[in-house]
Protein backbone atom coordinates (compact mmCIF):
# COMPACT_ATOMS: atom_id res chain seq x y z
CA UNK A 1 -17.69 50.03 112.79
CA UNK A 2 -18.22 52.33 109.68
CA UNK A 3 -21.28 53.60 108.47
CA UNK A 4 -22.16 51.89 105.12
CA UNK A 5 -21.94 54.38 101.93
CA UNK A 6 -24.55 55.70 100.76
CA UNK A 7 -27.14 53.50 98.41
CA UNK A 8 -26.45 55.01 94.73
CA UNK A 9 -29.06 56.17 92.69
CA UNK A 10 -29.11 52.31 90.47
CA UNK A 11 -27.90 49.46 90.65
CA UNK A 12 -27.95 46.87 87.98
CA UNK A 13 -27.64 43.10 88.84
CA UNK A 14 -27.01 40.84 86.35
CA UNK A 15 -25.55 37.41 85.54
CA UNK A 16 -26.13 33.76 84.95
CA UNK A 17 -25.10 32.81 88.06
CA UNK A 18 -28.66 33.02 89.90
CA UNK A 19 -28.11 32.15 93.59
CA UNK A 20 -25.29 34.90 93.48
CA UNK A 21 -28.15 37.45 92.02
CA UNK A 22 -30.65 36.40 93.94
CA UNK A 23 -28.81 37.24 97.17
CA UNK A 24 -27.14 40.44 96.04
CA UNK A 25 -30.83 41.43 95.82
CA UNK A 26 -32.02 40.02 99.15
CA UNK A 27 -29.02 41.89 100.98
CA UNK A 28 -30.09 45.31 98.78
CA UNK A 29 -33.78 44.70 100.16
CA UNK A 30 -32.69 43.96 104.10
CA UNK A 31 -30.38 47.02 103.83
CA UNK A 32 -33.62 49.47 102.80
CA UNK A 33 -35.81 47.41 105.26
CA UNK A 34 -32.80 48.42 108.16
CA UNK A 35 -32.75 52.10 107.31
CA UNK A 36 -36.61 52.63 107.24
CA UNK A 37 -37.61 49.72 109.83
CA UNK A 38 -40.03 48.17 107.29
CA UNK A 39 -40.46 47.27 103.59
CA UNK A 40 -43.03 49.55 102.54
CA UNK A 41 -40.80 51.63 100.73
CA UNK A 42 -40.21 48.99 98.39
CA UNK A 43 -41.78 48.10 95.12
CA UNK A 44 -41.35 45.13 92.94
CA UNK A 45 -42.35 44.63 89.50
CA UNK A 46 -41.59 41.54 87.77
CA UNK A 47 -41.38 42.02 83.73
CA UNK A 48 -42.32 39.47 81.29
CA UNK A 49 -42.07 39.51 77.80
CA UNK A 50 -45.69 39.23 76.92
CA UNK A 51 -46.65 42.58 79.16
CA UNK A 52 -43.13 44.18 79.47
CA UNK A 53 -45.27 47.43 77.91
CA UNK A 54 -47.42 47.63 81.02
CA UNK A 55 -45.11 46.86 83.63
CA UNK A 56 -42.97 49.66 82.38
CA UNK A 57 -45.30 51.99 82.91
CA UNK A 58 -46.05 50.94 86.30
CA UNK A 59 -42.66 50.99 87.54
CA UNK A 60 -42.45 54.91 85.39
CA UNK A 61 -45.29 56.04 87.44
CA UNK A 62 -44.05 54.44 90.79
CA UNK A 63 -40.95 56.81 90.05
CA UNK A 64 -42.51 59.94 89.03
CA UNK A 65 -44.89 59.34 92.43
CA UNK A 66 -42.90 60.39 95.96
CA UNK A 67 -42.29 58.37 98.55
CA UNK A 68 -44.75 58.43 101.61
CA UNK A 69 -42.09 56.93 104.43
CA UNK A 70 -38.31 58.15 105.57
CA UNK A 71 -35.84 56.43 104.34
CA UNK A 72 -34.68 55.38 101.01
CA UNK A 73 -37.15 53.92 98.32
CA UNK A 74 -36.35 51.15 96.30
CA UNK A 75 -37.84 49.95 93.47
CA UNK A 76 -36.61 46.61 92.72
CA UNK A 77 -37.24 45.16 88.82
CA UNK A 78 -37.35 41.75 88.20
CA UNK A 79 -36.63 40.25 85.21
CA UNK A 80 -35.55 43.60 83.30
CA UNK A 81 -33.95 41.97 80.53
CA UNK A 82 -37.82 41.23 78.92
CA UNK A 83 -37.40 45.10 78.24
CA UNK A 84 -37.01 45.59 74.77
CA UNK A 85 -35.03 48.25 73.09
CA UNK A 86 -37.63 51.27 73.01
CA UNK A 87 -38.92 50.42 76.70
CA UNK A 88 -35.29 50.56 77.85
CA UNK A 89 -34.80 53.63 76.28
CA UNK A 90 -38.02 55.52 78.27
CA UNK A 91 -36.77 53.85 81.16
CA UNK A 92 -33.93 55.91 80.88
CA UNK A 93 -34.89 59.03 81.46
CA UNK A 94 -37.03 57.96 84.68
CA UNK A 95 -33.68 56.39 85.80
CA UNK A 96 -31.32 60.10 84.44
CA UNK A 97 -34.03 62.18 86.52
CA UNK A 98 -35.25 60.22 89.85
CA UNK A 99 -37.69 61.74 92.42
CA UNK A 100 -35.30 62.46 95.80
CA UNK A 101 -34.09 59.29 97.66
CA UNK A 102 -35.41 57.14 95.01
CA UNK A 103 -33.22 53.82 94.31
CA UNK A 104 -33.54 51.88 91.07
CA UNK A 105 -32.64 48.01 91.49
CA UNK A 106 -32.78 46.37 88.06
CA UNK A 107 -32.48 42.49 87.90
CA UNK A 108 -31.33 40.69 84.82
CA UNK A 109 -30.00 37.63 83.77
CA UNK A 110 -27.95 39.21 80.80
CA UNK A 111 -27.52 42.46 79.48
CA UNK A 112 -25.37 43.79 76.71
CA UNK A 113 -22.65 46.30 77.81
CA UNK A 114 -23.22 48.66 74.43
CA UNK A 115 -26.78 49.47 75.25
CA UNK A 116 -27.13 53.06 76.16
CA UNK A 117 -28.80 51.83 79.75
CA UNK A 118 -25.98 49.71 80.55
CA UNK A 119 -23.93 52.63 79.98
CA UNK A 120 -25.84 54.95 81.80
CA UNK A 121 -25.87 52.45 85.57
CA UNK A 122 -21.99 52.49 84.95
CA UNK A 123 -22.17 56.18 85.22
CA UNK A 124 -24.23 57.01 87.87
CA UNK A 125 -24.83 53.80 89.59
CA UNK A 126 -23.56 50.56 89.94
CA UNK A 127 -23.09 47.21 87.66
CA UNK A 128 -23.29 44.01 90.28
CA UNK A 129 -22.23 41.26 87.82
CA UNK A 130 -22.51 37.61 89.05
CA UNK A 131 -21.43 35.27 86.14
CA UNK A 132 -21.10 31.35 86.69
CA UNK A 133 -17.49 30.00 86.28
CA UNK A 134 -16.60 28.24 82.85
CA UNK A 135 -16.44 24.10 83.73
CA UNK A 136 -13.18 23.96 83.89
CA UNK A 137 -13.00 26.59 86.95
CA UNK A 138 -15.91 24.34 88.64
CA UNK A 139 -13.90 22.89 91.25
CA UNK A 140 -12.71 26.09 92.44
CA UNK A 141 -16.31 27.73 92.29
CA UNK A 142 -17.50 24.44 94.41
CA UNK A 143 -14.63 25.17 97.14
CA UNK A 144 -15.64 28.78 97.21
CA UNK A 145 -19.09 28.06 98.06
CA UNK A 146 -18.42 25.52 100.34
CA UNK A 147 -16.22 28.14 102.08
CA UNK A 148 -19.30 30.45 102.58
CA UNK A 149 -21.11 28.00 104.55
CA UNK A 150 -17.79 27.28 106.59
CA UNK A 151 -17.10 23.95 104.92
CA UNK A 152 -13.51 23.03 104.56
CA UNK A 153 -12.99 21.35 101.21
CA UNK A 154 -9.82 19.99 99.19
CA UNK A 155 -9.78 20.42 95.17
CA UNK A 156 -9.83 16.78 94.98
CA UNK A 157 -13.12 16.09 96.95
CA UNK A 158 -14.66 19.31 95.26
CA UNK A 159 -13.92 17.61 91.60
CA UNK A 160 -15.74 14.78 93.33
CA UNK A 161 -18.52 16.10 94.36
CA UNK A 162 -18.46 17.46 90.75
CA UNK A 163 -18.28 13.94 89.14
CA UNK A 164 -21.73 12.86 91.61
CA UNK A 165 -23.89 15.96 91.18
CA UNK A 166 -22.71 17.08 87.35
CA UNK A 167 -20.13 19.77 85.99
CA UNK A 168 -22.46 21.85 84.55
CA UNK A 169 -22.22 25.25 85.08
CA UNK A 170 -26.34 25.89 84.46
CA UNK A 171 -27.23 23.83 87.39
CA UNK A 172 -25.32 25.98 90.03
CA UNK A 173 -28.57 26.38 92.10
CA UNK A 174 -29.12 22.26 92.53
CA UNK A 175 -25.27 22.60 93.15
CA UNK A 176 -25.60 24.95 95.92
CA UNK A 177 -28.37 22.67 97.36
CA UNK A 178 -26.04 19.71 97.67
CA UNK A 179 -23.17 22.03 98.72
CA UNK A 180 -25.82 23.32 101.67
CA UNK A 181 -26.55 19.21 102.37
CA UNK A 182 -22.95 18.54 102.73
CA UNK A 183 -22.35 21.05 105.04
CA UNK A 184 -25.35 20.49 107.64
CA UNK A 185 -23.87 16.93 107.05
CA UNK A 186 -20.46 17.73 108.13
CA UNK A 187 -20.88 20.31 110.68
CA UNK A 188 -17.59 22.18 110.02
CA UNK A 189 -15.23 19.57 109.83
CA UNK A 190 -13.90 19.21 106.47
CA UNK A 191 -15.77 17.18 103.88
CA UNK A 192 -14.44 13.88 102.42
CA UNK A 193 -15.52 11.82 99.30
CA UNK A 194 -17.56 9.64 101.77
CA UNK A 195 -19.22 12.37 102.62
CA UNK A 196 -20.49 13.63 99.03
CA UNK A 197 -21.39 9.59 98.48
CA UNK A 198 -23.46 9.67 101.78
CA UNK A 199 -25.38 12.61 101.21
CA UNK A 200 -25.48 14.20 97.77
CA UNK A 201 -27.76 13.20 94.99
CA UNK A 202 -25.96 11.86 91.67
CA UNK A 203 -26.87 13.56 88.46
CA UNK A 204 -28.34 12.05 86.28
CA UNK A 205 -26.14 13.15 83.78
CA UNK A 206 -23.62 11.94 86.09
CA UNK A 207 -25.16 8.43 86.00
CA UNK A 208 -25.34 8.09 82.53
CA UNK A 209 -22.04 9.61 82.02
CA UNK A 210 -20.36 6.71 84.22
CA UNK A 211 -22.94 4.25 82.37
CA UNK A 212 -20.74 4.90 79.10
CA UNK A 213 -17.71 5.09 81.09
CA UNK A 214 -18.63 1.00 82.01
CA UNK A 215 -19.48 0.08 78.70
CA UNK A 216 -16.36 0.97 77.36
CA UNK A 217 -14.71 -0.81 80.19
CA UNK A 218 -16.87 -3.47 79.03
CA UNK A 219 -18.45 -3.88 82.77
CA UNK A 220 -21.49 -5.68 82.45
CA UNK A 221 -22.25 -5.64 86.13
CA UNK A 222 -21.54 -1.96 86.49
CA UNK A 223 -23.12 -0.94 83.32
CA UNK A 224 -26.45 -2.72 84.29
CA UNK A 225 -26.68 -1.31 88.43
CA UNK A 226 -25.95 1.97 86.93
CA UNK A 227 -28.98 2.24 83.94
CA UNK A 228 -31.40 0.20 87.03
CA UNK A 229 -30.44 3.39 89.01
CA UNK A 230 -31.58 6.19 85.68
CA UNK A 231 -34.55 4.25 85.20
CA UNK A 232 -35.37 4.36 88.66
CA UNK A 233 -34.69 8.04 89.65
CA UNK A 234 -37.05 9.38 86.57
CA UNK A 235 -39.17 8.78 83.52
CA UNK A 236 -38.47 5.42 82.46
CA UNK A 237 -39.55 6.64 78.53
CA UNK A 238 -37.71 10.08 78.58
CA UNK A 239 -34.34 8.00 80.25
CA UNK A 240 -34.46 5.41 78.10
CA UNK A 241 -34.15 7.51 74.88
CA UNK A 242 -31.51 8.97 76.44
CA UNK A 243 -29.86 6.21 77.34
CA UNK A 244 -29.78 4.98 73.92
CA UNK A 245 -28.64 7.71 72.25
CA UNK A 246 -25.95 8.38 74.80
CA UNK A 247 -24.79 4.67 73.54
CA UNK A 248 -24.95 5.40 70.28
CA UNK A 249 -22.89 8.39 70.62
CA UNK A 250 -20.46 6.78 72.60
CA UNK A 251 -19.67 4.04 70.43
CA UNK A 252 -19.15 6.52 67.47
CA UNK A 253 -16.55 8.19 69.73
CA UNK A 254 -15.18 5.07 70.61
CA UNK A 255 -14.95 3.88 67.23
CA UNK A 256 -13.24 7.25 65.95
CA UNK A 257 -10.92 6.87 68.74
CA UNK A 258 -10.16 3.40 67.51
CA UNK A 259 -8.99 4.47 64.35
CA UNK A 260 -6.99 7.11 65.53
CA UNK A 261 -3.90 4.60 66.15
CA UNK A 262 -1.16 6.07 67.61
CA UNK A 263 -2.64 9.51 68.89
CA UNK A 264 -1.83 11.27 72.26
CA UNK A 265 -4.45 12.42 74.07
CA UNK A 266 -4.51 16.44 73.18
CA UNK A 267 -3.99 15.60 69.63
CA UNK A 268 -7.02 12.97 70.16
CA UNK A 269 -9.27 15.73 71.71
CA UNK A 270 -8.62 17.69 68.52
CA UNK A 271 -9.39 14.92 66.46
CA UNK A 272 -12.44 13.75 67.72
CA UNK A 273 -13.87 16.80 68.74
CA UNK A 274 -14.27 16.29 72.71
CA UNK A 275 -12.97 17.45 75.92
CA UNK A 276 -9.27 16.35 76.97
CA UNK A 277 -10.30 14.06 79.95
CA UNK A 278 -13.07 12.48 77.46
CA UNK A 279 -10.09 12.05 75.07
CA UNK A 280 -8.31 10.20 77.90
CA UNK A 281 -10.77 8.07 78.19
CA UNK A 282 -11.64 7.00 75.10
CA UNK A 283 -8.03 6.07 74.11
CA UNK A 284 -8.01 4.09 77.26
CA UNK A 285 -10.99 1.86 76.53
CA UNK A 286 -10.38 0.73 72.86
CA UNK A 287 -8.15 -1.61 73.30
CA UNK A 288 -11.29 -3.33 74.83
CA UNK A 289 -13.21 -3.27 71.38
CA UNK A 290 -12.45 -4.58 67.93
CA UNK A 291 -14.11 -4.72 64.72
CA UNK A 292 -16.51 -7.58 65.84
CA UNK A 293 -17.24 -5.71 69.09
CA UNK A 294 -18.21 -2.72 67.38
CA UNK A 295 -20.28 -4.95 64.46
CA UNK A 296 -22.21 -6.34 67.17
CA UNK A 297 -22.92 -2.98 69.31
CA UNK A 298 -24.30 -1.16 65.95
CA UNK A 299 -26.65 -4.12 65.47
CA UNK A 300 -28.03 -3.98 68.76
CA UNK A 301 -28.61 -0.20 68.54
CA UNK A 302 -30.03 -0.65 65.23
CA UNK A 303 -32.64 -3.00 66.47
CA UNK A 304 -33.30 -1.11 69.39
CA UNK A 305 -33.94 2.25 67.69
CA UNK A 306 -36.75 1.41 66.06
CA UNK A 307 -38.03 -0.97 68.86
CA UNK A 308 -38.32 2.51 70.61
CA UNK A 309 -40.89 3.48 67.92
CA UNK A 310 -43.12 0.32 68.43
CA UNK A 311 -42.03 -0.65 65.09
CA UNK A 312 -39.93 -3.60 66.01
CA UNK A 313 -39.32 -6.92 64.96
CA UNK A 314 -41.09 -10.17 66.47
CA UNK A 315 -38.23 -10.23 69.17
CA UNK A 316 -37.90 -10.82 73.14
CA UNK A 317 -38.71 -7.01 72.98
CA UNK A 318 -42.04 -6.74 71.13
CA UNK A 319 -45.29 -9.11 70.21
CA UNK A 320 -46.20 -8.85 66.57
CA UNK A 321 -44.26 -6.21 66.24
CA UNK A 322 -45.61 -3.65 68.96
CA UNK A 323 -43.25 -2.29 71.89
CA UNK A 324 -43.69 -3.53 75.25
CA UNK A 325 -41.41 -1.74 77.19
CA UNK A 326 -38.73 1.27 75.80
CA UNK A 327 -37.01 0.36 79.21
CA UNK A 328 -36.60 -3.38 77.99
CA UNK A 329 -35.46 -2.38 74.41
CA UNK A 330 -32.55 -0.46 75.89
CA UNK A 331 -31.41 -3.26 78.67
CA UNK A 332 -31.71 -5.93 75.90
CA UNK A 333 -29.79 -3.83 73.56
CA UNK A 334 -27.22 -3.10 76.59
CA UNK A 335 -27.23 -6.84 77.28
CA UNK A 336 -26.65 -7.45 73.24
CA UNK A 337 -23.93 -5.02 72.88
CA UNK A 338 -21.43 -6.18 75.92
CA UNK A 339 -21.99 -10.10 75.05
């Protein structure tokens, strides 16, 4: 087997995709621990925004001080991006003029490719750069990951797994946690959409996603397991505003999409300002509203809004006028709107 090259002089790792930066730094850290035999020849500073000042000058006079051990030194910064614009300049010329066998590791979650630094790591070091997928390459990014942790998956149970745990791209590291689930779960063999229902944990995006999905189907039954299971996974207040709003928005977009007419579904997505597959949706689950349907949804939401504010009404919902329960507001206003 060949030797590994040599470490270069910096390394910058960067991106919004965090597990991927995290371990590109734990495999930098292991590889100095394996040529000296421990980790005393690394330092780590973390910077923060509030006392990015100070911990620049720390991590300037770790590098103007020699090393005491064999072996490559590393000193690892955490959070670099809190630099501003002067302190990343004076970091340069630590980083242009390093003591012997002194390795730079900076760790950022965004960095713009026309500062002078930036410029400088391409140079003489090395840019790591570890960006999360846009949605719409999700499923692939899902497979990929799987694939690391020797789980066979198929595109179609990766989309699923996507629909139960959320598509969005800034929760990659609860992602990863329900990939790692899965694949204790299925021990190599290849996963299945049982499998995601059996052992990942819906979204709650997710939830309330498919909780519009059933109101426009017009499911009662569906639409009320589904908000039992929000309220019951967090805070019943902070969900239940959600949950409202969500129907409010929903109803707008089903309403626009109402009064599209004829409209295919790329032309729709245009139109109303959503994603295709939303678009798809929506055109599919008009024909189960009308103009009394959608009267009688915007006067349940309009009670319910400011029932939320404990200004309500005398209704079921209140007593003189005071709120009992946000969560009641929003499954009487659920109940009001699909009747």
């Amino acid at each position: 087997m060949s030797e590994p090259a040599p470490l270069k002089p910096v390394y910058l790792i960067v991106g919004s995709d965090r597990p991927k930066v995290r371990r590109a730094v734990q495999r930098l850290r292991r590889r100095v621990i394996a040529e000296s035999g421990s980790d005393i020849n690394i330092a780590v500073f973390e910077v923060e925004s509030a006392t990015s000042g100070a911990t620049l000058q720390a991590v300037i006079g770790a590098a103007d001080t020699p090393g005491f051990a064999l072996g490559t030194r590393l000193l690892l910064v955490l959070n670099a991006h809190h630099f501003k614009a002067k302190e990343r300049k004076e970091l340069l010329s630590s980083i242009n003029d390093p003591m012997p066998g002194t390795c730079f590791a900076l760790e950022a979650e965004k960095w713009a490719k026309d500062d002078a630094l930036y410029k400088t790591i391409v140079k003489t070091g090395d840019v790591l750069n570890f960006d999360l997928p846009k949605r719409y390459e999700m499923a692939g990014w899902v497979r990929e990951r799987a694939a690391a942790r020797r789980l066979p998956m198929s595109t179609a149970v990766a989309r699923h797994l996507l629909d139960v745990c959320g598509e969005d791209p800034g929760h990659s590291e609860r992602l990863e946690r329900e990939i790692e689930k899965l694949a204790l779960y299925c021990r190599s063999a290849e996963a299945t959409e049982e499998d995601v229902d059996a052992v990942c944990t819906p979204d709650d995006e997710a939830r309330i996603f498919d909780l519009m999905d059933a109101v426009g189907h017009r499911d009662r039954t569906r639409a009320f397991a589904l908000l039992e299971t929000i309220f019951a996974s967090g805070d019943p207040k902070e969900d239940a505003n959600r949950v409202l709003y969500s129907l409010l928005r929903y109803v707008r977009q089903l309403e626009a999409a109402w009064q599209l007419g004829a409209s295919d579904q790329s032309t729709a997505a245009k139109q109303l300002g959503v994603h295709p597959f939303t678009a798809k949706k929506l055109l599919e689950q008009r024909k189960n509203y009308d103009r009394r349907r959608f009267d009688r949804a915007y006067r349940a939401l309009a009670v319910a809004e400011p029932g939320m504010r404990g200004r309500a009404p005398a209704t079921l919902e209140t007593a003189a006028g005071v709120n009992h329960s946000d969560r009641l507001v929003v499954e009487l206003a659920l109940a009001r709107l699909l009747s």
